[in-house]
Protein backbone atom coordinates (compact mmCIF):
# COMPACT_ATOMS: atom_id res chain seq x y z
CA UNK A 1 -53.75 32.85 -3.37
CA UNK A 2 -55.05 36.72 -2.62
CA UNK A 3 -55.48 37.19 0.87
CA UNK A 4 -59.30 39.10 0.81
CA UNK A 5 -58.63 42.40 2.29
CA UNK A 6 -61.38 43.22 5.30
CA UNK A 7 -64.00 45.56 4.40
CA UNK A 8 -64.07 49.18 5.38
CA UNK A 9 -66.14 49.94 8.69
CA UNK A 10 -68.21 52.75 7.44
CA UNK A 11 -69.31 54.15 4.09
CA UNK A 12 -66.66 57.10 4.56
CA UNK A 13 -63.94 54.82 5.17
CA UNK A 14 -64.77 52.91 1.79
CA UNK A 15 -64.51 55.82 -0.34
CA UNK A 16 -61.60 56.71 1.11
CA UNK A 17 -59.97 53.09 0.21
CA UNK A 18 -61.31 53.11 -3.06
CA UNK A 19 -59.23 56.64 -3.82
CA UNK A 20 -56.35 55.45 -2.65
CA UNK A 21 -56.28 51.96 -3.41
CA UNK A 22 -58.40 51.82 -6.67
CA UNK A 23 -57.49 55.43 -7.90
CA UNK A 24 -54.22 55.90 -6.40
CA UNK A 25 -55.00 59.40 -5.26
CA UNK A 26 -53.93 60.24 -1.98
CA UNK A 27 -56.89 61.47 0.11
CA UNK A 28 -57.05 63.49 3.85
CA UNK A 29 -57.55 61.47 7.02
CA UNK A 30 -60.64 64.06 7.85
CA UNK A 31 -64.41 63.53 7.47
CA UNK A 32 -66.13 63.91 5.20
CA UNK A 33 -63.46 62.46 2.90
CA UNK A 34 -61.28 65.13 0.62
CA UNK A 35 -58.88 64.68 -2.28
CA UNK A 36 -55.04 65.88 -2.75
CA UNK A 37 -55.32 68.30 -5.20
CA UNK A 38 -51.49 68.86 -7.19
CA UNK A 39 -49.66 65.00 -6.66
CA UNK A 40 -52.32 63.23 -9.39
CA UNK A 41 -53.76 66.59 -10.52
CA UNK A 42 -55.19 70.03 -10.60
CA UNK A 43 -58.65 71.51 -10.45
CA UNK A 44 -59.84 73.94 -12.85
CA UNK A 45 -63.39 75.33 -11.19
CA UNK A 46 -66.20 77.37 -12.21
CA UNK A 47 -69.93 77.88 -11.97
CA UNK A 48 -72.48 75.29 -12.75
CA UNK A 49 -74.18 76.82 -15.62
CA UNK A 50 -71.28 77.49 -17.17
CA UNK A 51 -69.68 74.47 -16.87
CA UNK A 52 -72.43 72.70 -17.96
CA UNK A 53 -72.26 74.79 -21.37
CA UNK A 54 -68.58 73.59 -21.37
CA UNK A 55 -69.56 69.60 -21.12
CA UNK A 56 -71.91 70.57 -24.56
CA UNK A 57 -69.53 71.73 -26.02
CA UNK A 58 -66.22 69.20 -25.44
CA UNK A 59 -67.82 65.65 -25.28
CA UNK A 60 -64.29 64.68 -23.75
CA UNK A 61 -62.80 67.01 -21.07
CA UNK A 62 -61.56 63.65 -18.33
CA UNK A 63 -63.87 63.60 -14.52
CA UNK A 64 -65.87 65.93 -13.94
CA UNK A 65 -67.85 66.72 -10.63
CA UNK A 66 -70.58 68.92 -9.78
CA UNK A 67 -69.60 70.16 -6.48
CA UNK A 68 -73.38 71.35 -4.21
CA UNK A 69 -73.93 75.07 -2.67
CA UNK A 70 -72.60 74.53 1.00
CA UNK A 71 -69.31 74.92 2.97
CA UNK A 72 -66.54 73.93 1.48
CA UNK A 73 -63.33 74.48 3.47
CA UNK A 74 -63.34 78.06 4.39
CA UNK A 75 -65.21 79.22 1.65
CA UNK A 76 -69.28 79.01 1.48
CA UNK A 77 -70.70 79.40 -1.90
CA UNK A 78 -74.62 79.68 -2.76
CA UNK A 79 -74.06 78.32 -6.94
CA UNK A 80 -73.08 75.16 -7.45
CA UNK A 81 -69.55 74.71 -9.17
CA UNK A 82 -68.84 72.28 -11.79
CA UNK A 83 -64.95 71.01 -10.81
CA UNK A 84 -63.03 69.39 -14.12
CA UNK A 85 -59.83 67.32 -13.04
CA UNK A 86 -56.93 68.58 -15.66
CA UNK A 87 -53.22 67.27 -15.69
CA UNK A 88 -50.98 68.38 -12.28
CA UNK A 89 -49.45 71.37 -12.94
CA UNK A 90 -52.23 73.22 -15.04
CA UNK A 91 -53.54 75.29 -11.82
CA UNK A 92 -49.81 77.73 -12.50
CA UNK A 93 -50.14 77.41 -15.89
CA UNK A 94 -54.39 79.14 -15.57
CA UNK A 95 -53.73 82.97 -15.52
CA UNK A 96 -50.88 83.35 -18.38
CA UNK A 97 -53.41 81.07 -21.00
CA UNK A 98 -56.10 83.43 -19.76
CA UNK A 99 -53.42 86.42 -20.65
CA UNK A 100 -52.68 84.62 -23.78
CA UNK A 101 -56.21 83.85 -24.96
CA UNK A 102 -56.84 87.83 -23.95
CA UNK A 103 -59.34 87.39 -21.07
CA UNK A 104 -57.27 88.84 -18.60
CA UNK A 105 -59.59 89.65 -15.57
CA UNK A 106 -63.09 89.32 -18.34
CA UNK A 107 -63.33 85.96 -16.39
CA UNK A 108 -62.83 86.02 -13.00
CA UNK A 109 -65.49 83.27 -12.07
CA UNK A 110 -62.84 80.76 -13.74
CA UNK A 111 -60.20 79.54 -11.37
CA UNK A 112 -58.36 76.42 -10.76
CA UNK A 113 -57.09 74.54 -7.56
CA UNK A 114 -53.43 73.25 -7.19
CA UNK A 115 -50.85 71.91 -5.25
CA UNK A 116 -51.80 72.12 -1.08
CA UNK A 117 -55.54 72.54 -1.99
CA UNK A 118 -58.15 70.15 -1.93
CA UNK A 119 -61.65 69.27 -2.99
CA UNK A 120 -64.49 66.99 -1.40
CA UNK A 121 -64.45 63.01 -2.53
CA UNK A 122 -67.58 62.42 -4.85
CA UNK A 123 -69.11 59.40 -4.02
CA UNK A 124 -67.45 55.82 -5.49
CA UNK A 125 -69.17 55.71 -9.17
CA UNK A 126 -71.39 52.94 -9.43
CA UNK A 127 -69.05 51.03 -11.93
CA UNK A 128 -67.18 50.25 -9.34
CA UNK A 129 -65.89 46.36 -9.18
CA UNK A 130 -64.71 46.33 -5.76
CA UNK A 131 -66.86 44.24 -3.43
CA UNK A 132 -66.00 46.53 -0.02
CA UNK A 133 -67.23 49.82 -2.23
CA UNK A 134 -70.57 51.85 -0.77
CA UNK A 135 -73.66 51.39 -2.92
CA UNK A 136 -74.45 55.45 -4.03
CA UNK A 137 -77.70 54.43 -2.90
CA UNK A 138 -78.27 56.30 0.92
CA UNK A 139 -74.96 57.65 0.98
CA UNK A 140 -74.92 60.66 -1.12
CA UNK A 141 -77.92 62.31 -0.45
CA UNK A 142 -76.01 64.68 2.24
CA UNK A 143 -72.57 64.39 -0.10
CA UNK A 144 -70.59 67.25 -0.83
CA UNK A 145 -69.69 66.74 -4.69
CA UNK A 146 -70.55 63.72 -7.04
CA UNK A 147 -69.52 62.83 -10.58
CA UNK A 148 -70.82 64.24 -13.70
CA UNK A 149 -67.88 62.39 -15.83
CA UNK A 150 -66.92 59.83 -13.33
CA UNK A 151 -62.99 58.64 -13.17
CA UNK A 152 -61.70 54.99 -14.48
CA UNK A 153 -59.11 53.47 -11.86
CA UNK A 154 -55.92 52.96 -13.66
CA UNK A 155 -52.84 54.94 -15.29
CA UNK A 156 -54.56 56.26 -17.92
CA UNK A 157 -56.99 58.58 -15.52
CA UNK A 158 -53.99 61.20 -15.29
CA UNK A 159 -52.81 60.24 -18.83
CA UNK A 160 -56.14 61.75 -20.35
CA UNK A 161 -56.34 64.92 -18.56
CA UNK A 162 -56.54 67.97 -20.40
CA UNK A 163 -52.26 68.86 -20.62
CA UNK A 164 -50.27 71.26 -22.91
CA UNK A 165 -48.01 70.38 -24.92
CA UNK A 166 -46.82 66.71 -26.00
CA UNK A 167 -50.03 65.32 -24.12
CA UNK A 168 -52.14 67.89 -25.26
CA UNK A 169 -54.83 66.47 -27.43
CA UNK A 170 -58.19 67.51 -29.50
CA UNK A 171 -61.05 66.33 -27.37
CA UNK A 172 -63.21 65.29 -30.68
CA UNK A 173 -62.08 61.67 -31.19
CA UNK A 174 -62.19 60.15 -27.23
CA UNK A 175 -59.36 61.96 -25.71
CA UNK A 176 -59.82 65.29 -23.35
CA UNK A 177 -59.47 68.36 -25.13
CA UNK A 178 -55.78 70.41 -24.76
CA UNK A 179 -55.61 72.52 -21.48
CA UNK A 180 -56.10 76.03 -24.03
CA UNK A 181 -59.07 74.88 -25.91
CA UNK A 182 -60.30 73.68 -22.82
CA UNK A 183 -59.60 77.19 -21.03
CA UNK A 184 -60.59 79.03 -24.00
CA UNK A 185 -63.92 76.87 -23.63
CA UNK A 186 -64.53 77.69 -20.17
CA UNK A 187 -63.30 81.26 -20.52
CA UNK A 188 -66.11 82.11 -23.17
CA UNK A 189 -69.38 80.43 -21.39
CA UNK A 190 -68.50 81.83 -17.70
CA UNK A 191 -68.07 85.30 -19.30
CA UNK A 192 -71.35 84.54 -21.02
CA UNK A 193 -73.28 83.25 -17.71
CA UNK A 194 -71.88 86.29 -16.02
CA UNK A 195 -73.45 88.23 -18.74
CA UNK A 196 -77.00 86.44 -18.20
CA UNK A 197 -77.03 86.54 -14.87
CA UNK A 198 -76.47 90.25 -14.85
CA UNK A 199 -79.72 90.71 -17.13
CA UNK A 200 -81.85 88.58 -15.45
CA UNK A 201 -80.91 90.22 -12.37
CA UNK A 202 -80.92 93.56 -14.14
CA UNK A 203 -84.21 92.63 -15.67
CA UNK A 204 -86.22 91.55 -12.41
CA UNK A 205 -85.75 94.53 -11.04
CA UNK A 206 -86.89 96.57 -13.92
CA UNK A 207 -89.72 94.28 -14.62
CA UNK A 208 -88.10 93.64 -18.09
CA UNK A 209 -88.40 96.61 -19.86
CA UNK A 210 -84.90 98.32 -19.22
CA UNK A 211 -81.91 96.64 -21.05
CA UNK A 212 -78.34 96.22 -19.27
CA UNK A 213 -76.23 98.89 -20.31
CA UNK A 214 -72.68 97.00 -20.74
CA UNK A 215 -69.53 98.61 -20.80
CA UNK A 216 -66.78 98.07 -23.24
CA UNK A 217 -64.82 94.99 -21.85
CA UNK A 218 -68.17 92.97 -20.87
CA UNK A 219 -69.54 93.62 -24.22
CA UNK A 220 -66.92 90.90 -25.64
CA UNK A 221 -69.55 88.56 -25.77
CA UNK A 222 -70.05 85.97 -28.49
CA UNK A 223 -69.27 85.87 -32.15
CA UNK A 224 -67.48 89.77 -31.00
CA UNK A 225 -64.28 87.82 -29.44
CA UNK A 226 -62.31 85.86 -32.93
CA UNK A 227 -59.38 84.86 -31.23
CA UNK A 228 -60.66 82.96 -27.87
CA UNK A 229 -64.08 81.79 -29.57
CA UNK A 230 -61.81 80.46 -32.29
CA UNK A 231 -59.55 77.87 -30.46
């Protein structure tokens, strides 16, 4: 007979039993909880706007979390930052796709987090079977992150991360989209939210009736790039 396992003291200590235990992802022993990033897998990060324009566009791209303005670590940040969970190892693999796919340094809003870095714990999804887990419900109004795309516990949550190669899949028929595609994606919409931003900014200032002047490289905007816009 299954010996009931006591229940967790305090809401923070819950989520952090339901990572590790439910998840198997190893977590910090610090407040508020954080997340390994590299031993289950890697981070690939980028603004909110464009990473919503991402989700439209791959139905499929594995958890996602939207992570609030705030502190987080070292770094303070004033836009909130969409953070999509990809296969370990994809974080080295980020700047020679973005050579391949000929962005170069067109995106620098696009990065990814890997191996010694970390990210806040999103709150325990609501789906959530285990009797000990916190109810979302007064806990994560003051939470760092929460989930757009919410994990499943079990193997296949690092099996369907976007990968290269012989795990790589298509993202149209239930299965995350390869790491490329899924780059290439991600590449496009935060050069094009860049671009926005710019002439809104641009625009207040000159009450609407100057146009940005771009130069050559930011001009590469949609339908004027074939080979990233094509993958």
């Amino acid at each position: 007979m299954a010996r009931a396992l006591p229940r967790p003291r305090s809401p923070l200590a819950a989520v952090r039993r339901w990572y590790e235990e439910e998840m198997s992802w190893p977590t910090t022993g610090t407040e508020p909880v954080e997340l390994l990033v590299g031993p289950r897998f890697d981070v690939l990060e980028m603004p909110a706007d464009a990473g919503r324009a991402v989700l439209r566009r791959l139905p499929h791209t594995g958890p996602v979390a939207l992570l609030r303005p705030g502190r987080d670590g070292n770094r303070r940040f004033d836009r909130p930052k969409l953070l999509m969970l990809i296969a370990a190892g994809g974080a080295e693999e980020l700047p020679e796709i973005l050579e391949w796919l000929e962005w170069g340094a067109l995106a620098p809003d696009l990065g990814a987090r890997g191996p010694g870095e970390r990210m806040p714990a999103p709150a325990v999804p609501p789906y959530s079977s285990a009797a000990w887990a916190p109810s979302s419900r007064g806990f994560g109004a003051r939470e760092a992150a929460g989930w757009l795309r919410p994990p499943r516990p079990g193997r296949a949550a690092e099996n369907s991360l976007p990968a290269t190669g012989i795990r790589a899949g298509t993202g149209d028929v239930g299965g995350a989209p390869d790491l490329i595609r899924l780059v290439s994606a991600a590449a496009t919409e935060c050069h094009r939210a860049r671009l926005l931003r710019a002439r809104n900014a641009q625009s207040d200032r000159a009450d609407g009736d100057q146009p940005l002047a771009f130069s050559n490289a930011s001009r590469m905007s949609a339908g004027t790039r074939p080979r990233s816009l094509t993958l």
